[in-house]
C-alpha atoms as a PDB file:
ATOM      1  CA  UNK A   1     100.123 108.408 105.184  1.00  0.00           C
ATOM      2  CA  UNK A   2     103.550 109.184 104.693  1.00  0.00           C
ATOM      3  CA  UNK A   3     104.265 110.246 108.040  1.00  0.00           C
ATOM      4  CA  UNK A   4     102.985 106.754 109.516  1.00  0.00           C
ATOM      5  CA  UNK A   5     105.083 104.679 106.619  1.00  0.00           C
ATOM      6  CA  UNK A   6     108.442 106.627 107.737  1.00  0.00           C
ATOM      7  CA  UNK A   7     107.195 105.781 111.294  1.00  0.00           C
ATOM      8  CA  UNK A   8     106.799 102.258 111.057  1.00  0.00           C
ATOM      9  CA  UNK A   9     110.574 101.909 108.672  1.00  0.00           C
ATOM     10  CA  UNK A  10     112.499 103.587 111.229  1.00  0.00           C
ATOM     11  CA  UNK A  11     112.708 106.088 108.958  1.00  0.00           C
ATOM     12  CA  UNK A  12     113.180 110.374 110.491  1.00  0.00           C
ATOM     13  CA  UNK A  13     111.553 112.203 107.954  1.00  0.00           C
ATOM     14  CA  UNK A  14     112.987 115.724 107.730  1.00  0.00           C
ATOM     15  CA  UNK A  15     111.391 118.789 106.254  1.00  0.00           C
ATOM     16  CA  UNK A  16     112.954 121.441 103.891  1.00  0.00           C
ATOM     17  CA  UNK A  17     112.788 124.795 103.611  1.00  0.00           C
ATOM     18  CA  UNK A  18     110.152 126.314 101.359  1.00  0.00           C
ATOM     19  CA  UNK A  19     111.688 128.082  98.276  1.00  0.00           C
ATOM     20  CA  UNK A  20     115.187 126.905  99.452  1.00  0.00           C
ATOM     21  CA  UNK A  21     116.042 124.304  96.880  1.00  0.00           C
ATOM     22  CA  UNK A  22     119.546 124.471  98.591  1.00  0.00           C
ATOM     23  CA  UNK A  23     118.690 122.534 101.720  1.00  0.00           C
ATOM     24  CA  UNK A  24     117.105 119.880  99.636  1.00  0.00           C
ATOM     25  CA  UNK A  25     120.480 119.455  97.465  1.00  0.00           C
ATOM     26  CA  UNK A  26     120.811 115.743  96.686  1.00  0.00           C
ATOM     27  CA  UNK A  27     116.966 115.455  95.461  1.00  0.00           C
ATOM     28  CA  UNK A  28     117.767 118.635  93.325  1.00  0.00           C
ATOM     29  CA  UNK A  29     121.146 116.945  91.931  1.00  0.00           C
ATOM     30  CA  UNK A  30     118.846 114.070  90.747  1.00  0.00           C
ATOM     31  CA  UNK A  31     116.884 115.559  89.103  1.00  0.00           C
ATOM     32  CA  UNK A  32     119.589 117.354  86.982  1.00  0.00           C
ATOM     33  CA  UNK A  33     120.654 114.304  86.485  1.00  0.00           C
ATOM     34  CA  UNK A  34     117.533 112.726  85.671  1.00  0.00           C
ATOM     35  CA  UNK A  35     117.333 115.351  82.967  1.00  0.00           C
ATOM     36  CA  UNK A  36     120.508 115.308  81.548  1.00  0.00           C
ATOM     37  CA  UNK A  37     120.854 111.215  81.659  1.00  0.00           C
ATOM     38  CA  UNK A  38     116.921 109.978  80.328  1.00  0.00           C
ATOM     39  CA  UNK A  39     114.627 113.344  79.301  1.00  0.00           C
ATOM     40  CA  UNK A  40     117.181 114.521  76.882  1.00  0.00           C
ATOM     41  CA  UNK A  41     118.022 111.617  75.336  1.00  0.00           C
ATOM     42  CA  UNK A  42     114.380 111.577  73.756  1.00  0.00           C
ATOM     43  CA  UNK A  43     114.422 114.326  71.154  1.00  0.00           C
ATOM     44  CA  UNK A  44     110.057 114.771  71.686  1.00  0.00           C
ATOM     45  CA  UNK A  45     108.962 114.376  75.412  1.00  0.00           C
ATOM     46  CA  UNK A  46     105.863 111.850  74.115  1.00  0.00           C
ATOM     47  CA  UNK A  47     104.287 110.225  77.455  1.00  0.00           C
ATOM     48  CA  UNK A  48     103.788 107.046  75.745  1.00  0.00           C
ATOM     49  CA  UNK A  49     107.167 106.929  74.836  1.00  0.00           C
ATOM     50  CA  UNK A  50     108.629 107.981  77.832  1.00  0.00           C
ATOM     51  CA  UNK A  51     106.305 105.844  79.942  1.00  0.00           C
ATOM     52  CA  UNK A  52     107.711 102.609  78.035  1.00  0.00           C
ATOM     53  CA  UNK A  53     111.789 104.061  78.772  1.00  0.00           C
ATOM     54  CA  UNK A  54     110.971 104.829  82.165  1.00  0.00           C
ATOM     55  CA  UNK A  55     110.939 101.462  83.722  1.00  0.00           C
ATOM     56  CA  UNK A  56     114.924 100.787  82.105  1.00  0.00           C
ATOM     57  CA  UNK A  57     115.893 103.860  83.286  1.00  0.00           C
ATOM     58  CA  UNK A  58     114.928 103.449  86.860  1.00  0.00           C
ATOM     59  CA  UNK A  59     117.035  99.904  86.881  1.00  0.00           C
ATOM     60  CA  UNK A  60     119.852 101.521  86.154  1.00  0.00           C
ATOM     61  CA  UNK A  61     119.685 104.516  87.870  1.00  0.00           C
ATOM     62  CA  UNK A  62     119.239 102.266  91.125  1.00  0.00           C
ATOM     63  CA  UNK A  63     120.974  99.002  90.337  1.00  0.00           C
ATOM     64  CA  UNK A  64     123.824  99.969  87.863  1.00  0.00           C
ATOM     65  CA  UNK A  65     124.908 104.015  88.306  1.00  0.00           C
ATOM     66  CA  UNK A  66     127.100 104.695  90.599  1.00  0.00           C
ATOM     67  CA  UNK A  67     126.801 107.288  93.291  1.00  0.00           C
ATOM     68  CA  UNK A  68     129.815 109.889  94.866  1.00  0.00           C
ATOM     69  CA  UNK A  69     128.242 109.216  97.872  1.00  0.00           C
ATOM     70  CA  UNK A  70     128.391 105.655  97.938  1.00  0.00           C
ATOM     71  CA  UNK A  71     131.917 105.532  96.686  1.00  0.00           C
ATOM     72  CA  UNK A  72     131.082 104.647  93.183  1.00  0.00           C
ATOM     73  CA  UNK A  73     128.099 101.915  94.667  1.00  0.00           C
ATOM     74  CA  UNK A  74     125.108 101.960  93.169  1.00  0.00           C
ATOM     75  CA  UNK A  75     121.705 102.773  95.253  1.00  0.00           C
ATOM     76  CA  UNK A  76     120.623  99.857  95.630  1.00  0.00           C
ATOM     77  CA  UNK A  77     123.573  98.705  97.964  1.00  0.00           C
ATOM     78  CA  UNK A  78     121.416 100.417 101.229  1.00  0.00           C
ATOM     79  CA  UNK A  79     118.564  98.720 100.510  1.00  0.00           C
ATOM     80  CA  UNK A  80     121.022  95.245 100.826  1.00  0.00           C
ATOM     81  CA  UNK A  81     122.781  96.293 103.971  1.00  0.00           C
ATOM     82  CA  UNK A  82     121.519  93.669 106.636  1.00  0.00           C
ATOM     83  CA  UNK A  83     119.924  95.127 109.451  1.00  0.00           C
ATOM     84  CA  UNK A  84     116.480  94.357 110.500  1.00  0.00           C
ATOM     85  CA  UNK A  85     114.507  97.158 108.074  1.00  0.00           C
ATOM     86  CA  UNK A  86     116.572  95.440 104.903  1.00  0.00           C
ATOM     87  CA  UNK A  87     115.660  92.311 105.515  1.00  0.00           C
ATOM     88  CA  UNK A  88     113.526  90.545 102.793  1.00  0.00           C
ATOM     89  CA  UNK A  89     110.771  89.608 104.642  1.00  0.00           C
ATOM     90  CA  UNK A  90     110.083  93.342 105.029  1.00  0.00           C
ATOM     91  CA  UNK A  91     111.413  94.907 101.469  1.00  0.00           C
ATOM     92  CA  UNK A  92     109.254  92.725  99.786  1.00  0.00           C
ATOM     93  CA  UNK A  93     106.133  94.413 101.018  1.00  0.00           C
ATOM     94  CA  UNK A  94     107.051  97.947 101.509  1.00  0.00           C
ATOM     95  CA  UNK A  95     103.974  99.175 100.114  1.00  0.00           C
ATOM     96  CA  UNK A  96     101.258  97.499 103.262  1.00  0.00           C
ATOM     97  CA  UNK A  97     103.843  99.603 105.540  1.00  0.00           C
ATOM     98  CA  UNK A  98     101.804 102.451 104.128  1.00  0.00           C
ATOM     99  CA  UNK A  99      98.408 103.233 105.645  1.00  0.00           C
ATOM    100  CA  UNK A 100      97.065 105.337 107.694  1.00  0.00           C
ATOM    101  CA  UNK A 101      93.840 105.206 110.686  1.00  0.00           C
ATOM    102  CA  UNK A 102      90.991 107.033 109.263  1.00  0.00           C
ATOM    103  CA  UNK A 103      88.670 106.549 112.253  1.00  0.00           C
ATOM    104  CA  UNK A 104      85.127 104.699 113.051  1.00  0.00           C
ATOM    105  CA  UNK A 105      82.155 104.638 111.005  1.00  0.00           C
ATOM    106  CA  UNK A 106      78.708 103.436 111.581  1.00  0.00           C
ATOM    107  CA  UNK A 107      76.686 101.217 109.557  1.00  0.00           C
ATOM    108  CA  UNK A 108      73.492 102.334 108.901  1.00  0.00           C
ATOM    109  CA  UNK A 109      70.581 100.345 107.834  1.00  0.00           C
ATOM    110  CA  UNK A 110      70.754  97.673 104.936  1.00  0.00           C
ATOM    111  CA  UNK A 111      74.435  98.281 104.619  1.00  0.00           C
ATOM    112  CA  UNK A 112      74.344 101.960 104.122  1.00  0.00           C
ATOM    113  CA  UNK A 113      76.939 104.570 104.760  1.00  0.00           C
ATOM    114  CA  UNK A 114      77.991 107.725 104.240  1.00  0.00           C
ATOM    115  CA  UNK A 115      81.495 109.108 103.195  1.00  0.00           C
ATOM    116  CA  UNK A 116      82.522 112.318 102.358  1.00  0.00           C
ATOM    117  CA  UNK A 117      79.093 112.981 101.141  1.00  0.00           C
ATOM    118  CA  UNK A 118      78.928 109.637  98.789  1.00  0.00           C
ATOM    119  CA  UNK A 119      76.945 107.006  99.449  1.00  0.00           C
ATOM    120  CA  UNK A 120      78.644 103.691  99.795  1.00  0.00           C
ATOM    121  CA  UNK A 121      77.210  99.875 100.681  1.00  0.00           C
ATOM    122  CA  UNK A 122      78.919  97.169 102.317  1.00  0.00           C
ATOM    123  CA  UNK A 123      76.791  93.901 103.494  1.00  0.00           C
ATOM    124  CA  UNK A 124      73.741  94.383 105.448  1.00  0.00           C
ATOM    125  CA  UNK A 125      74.045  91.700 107.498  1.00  0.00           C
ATOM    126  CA  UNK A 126      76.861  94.712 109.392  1.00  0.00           C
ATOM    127  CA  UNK A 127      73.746  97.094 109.960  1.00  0.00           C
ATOM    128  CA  UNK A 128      74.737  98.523 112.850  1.00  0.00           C
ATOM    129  CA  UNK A 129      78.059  97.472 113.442  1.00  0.00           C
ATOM    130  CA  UNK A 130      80.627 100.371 113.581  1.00  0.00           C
ATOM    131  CA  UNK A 131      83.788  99.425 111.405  1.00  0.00           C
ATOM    132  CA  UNK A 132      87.600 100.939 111.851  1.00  0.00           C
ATOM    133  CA  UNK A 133      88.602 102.409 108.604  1.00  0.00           C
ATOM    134  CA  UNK A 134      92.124 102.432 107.044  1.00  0.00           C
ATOM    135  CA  UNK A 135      93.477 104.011 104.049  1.00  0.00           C
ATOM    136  CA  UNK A 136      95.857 102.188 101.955  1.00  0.00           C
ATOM    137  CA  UNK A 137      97.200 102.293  98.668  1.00  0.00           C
ATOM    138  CA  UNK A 138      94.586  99.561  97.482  1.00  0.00           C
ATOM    139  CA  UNK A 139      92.179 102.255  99.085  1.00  0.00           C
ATOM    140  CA  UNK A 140      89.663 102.334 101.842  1.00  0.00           C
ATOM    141  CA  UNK A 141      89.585  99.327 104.260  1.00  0.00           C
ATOM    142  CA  UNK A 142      87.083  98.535 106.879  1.00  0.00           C
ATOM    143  CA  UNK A 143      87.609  95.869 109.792  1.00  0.00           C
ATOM    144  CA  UNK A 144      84.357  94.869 111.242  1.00  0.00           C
ATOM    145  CA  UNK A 145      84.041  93.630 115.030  1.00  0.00           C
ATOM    146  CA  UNK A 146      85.153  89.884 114.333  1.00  0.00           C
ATOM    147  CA  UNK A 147      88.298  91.502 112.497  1.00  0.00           C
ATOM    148  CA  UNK A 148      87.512  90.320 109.098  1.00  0.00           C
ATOM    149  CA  UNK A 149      88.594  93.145 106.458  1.00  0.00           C
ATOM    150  CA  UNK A 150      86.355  94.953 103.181  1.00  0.00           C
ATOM    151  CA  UNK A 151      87.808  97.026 100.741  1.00  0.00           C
ATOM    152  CA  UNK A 152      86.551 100.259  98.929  1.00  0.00           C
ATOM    153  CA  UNK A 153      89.058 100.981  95.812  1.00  0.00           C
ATOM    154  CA  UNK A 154      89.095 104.280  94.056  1.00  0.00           C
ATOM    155  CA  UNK A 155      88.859 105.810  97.708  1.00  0.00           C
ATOM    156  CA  UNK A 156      91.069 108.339  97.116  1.00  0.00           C
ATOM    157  CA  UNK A 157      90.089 109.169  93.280  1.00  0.00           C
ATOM    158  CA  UNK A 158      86.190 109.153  93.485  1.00  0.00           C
ATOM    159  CA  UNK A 159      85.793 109.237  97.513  1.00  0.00           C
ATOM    160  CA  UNK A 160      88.390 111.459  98.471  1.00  0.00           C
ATOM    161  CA  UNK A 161      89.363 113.054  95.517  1.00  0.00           C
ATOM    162  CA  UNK A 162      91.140 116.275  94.965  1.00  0.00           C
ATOM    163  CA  UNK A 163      88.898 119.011  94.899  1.00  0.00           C
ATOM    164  CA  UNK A 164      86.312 119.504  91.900  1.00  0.00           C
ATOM    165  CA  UNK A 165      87.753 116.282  90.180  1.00  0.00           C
ATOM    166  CA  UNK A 166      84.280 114.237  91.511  1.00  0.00           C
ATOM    167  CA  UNK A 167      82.464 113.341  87.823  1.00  0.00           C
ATOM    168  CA  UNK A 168      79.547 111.563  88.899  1.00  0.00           C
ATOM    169  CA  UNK A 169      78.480 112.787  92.961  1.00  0.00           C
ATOM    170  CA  UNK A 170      74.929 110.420  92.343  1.00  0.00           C
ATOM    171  CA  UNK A 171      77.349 107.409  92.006  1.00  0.00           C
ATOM    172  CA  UNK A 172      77.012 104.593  94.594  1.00  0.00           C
ATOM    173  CA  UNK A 173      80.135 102.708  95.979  1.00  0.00           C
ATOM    174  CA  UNK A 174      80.430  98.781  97.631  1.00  0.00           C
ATOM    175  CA  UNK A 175      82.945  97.613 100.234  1.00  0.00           C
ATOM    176  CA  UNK A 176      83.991  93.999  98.642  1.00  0.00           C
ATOM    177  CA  UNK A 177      85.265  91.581 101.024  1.00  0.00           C
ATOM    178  CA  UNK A 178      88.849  90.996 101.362  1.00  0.00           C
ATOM    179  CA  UNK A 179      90.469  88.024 102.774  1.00  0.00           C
ATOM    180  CA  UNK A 180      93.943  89.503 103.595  1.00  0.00           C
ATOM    181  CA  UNK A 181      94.450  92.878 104.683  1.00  0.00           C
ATOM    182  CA  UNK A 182      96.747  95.290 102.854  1.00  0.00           C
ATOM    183  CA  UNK A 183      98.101  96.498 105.901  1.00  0.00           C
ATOM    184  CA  UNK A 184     101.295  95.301 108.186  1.00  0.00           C
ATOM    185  CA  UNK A 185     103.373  96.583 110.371  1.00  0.00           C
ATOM    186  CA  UNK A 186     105.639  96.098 113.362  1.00  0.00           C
ATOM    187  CA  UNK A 187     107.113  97.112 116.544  1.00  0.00           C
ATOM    188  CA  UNK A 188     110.260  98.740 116.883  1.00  0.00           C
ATOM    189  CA  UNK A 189     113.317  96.369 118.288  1.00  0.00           C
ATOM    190  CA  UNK A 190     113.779  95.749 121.150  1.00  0.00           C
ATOM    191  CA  UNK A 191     117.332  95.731 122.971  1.00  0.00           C
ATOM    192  CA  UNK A 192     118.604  93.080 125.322  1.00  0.00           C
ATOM    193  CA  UNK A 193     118.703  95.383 127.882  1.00  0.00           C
ATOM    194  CA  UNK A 194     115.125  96.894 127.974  1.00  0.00           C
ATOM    195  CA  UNK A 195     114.410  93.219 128.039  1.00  0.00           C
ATOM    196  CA  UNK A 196     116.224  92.146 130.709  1.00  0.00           C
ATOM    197  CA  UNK A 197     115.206  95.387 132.890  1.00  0.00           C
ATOM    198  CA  UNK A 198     111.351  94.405 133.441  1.00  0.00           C
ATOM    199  CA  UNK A 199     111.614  90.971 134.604  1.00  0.00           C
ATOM    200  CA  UNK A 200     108.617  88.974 133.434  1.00  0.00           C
ATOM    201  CA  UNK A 201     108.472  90.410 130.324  1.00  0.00           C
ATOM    202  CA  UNK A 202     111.071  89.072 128.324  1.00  0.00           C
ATOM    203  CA  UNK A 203     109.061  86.845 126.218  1.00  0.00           C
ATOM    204  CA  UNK A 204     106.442  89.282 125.156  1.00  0.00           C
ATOM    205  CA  UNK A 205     109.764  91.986 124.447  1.00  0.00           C
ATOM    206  CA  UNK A 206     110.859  89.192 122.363  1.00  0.00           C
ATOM    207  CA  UNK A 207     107.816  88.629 120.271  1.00  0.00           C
ATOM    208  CA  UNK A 208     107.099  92.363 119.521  1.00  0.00           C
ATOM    209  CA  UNK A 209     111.106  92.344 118.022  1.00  0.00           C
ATOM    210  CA  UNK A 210     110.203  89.890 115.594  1.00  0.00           C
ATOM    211  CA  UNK A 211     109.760  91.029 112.217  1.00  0.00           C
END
């Protein structure tokens, strides 16, 4: 999932080196001073209490602290740069940029079907239909032929959960339907002159550079 949300942000997502901390320096620096500037300023690491901090800390860290690499700026100053991936209309939903094609699925009789070994329902009147499936971070959603969306939360928790975590395997699980689907996304831009160099196209170019 978090190769497709870099994807669809523009963003190159770079690998480092296992056991090399060095090639991964500025996420190591932040964490020193994530340490040094929050953790020990509680004398007892208490998740309660740190859980309640956390949420001041992070403003400032991103909105107020200034960075050597940004010339004294605080973080937050590339998220308002304008270019098209800063824009509002797209930082305001970063999170339905992530999701990810999980395939097809069949519906079997009276709604039933099968994931991962768990039995799950959606509405029988779909018997038979085969359904896309996404994952999201709401969970598992399912687009049926007319293109109206379900949603099965906990998908990655009780569904897909990491291994030997499953508490209850008997348990049964229902698709709800949902009305708006968590998902978006959008094509990259498109320049001027890609457009102009297929005549005939220009209009469609255009649409697909729309955010």
């Amino acid at each position: 999932m978090l190769t497709a949300f870099c994807q669809r942000l523009g963003i190159r997502l770079i690998h480092s080196t296992v056991y090399h901390p060095q090639t991964n320096g500025k996420l190591e620096r932040a964490f020193r001073d994530d340490m040094n500037e929050f953790y020990h300023q509680h004398e007892k690491w208490l998740f309660n209490d740190l859980r309640r901090a956390l949420p001041a800390y992070v403003t400032y860290r991103n909105q107020v602290r200034g960075h050597y690499a940004l010339r004294g700026h605080p973080a937050v100053t590339r998220l308002r740069e304008q270019h098209f991936f800063a824009l509002p209309a797209v930082l305001d939903q970063l999170e339905r940029y992530a999701w990810c094609n999980r395939g097809y699925t069949k519906v079997g009789d009276n709604g039933r079907l099968r994931l991962n070994g768990r039995k799950v329902y959606i509405y029988p009147r779909l018997s038979g239909q085969t359904l896309r499936l996404y994952e999201t971070l709401d969970g598992l959603e399912a687009e049926d032929e007319e293109g109206k969306c379900y949603l099965l939360r906990h998908y990655r928790t009780e569904i897909r959960p990491p291994l030997g975590s499953v508490k209850d395997p008997t348990r049964s699980y229902c698709f709800r339907r949902r009305y708006t689907s968590g998902r978006v996304g959008f094509f990259p831009a498109v320049t001027t002159q890609e457009v102009t160099g297929k005549p005939g196209e220009r209009d469609v170019a255009t649409m697909q550079s729309s955010p």
